[in-house]
Protein backbone atom coordinates (compact mmCIF):
# COMPACT_ATOMS: atom_id res chain seq x y z
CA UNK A 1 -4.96 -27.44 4.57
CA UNK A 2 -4.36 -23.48 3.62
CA UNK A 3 -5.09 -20.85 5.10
CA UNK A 4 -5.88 -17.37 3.68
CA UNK A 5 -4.21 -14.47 5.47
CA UNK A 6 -5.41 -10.72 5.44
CA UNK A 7 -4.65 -7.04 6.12
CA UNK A 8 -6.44 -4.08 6.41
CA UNK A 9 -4.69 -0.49 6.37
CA UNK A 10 -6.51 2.58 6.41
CA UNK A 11 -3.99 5.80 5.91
CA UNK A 12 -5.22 9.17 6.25
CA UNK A 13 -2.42 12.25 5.31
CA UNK A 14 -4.06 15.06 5.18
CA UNK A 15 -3.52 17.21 2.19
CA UNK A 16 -0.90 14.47 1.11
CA UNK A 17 -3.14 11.25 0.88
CA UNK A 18 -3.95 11.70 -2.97
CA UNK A 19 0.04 11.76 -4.17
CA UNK A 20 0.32 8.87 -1.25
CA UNK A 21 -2.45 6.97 -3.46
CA UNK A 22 -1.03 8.15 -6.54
CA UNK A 23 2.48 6.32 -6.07
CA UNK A 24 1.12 3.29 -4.44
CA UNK A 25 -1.18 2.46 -8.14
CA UNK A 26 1.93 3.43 -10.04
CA UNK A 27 4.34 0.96 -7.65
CA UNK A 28 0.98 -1.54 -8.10
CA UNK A 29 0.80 -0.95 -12.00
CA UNK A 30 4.59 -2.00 -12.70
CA UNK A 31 4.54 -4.99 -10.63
CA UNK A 32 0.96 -6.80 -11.20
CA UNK A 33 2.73 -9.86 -11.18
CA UNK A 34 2.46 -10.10 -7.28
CA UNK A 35 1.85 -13.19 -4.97
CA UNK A 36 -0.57 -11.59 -3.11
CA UNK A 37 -4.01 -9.95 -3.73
CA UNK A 38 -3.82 -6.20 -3.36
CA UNK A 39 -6.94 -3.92 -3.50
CA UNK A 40 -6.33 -0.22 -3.07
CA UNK A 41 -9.07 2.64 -2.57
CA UNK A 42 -9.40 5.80 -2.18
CA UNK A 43 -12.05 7.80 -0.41
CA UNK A 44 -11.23 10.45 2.29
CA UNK A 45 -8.66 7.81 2.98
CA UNK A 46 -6.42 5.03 1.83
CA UNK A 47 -7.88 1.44 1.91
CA UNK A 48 -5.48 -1.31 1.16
CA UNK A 49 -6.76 -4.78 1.47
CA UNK A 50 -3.89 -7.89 1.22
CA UNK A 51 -4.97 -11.13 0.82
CA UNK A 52 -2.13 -14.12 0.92
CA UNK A 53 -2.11 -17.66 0.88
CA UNK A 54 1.36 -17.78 3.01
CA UNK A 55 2.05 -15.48 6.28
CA UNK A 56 5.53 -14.58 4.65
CA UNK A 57 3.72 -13.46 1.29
CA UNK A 58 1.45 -11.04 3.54
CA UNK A 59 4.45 -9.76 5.39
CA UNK A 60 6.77 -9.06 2.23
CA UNK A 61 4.08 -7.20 0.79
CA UNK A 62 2.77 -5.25 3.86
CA UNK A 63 6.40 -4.00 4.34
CA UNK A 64 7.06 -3.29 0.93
CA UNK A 65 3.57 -0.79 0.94
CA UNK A 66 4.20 0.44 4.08
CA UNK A 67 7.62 1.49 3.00
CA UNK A 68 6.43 3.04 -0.19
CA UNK A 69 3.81 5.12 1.60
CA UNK A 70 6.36 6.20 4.22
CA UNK A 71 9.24 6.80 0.88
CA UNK A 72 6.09 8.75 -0.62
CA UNK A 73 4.88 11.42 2.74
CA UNK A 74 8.53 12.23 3.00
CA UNK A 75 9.57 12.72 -0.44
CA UNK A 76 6.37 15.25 -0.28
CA UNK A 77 7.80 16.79 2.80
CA UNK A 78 11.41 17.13 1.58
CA UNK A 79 9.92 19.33 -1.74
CA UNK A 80 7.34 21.22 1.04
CA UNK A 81 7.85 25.22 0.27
């Protein structure tokens, strides 16, 4: 038997959500050849939708964005004028 697994993050940042998005396609672009099905939008917000077929796939990848889009908002703080 297998069970799906799925996540659903929302981010909102402000002024910063676009470059947030920005880096997350770019990180999503170089390494397509993931284990897990990731879906990223943009509206007034950041959707990102994870779909795995093992809990420790869904995990791996939900730290691995979560750490990019924390990397991103303080990389864009650091350079803030």
């Amino acid at each position: 038997m297998t069970l799906n697994y799925s996540a659903e993050i929302e981010i909102l940042a402000d002024k910063k959500t676009k470059s947030i998005f920005d880096s997350l396609q770019t990180d999503k672009k170089f390494y397509s050849e993931n284990q897990t099905k990731t879906k990223i939008s943009l509206d007034k917000k950041i959707t990102i939708l994870i779909d795995a077929q093992e809990l420790s796939h869904l995990r791996a990848n939900l730290n691995s964005t979560l750490r990019l889009v924390q990397t991103s908002n303080d990389s864009i703080e650091s350079v803030k004028i």
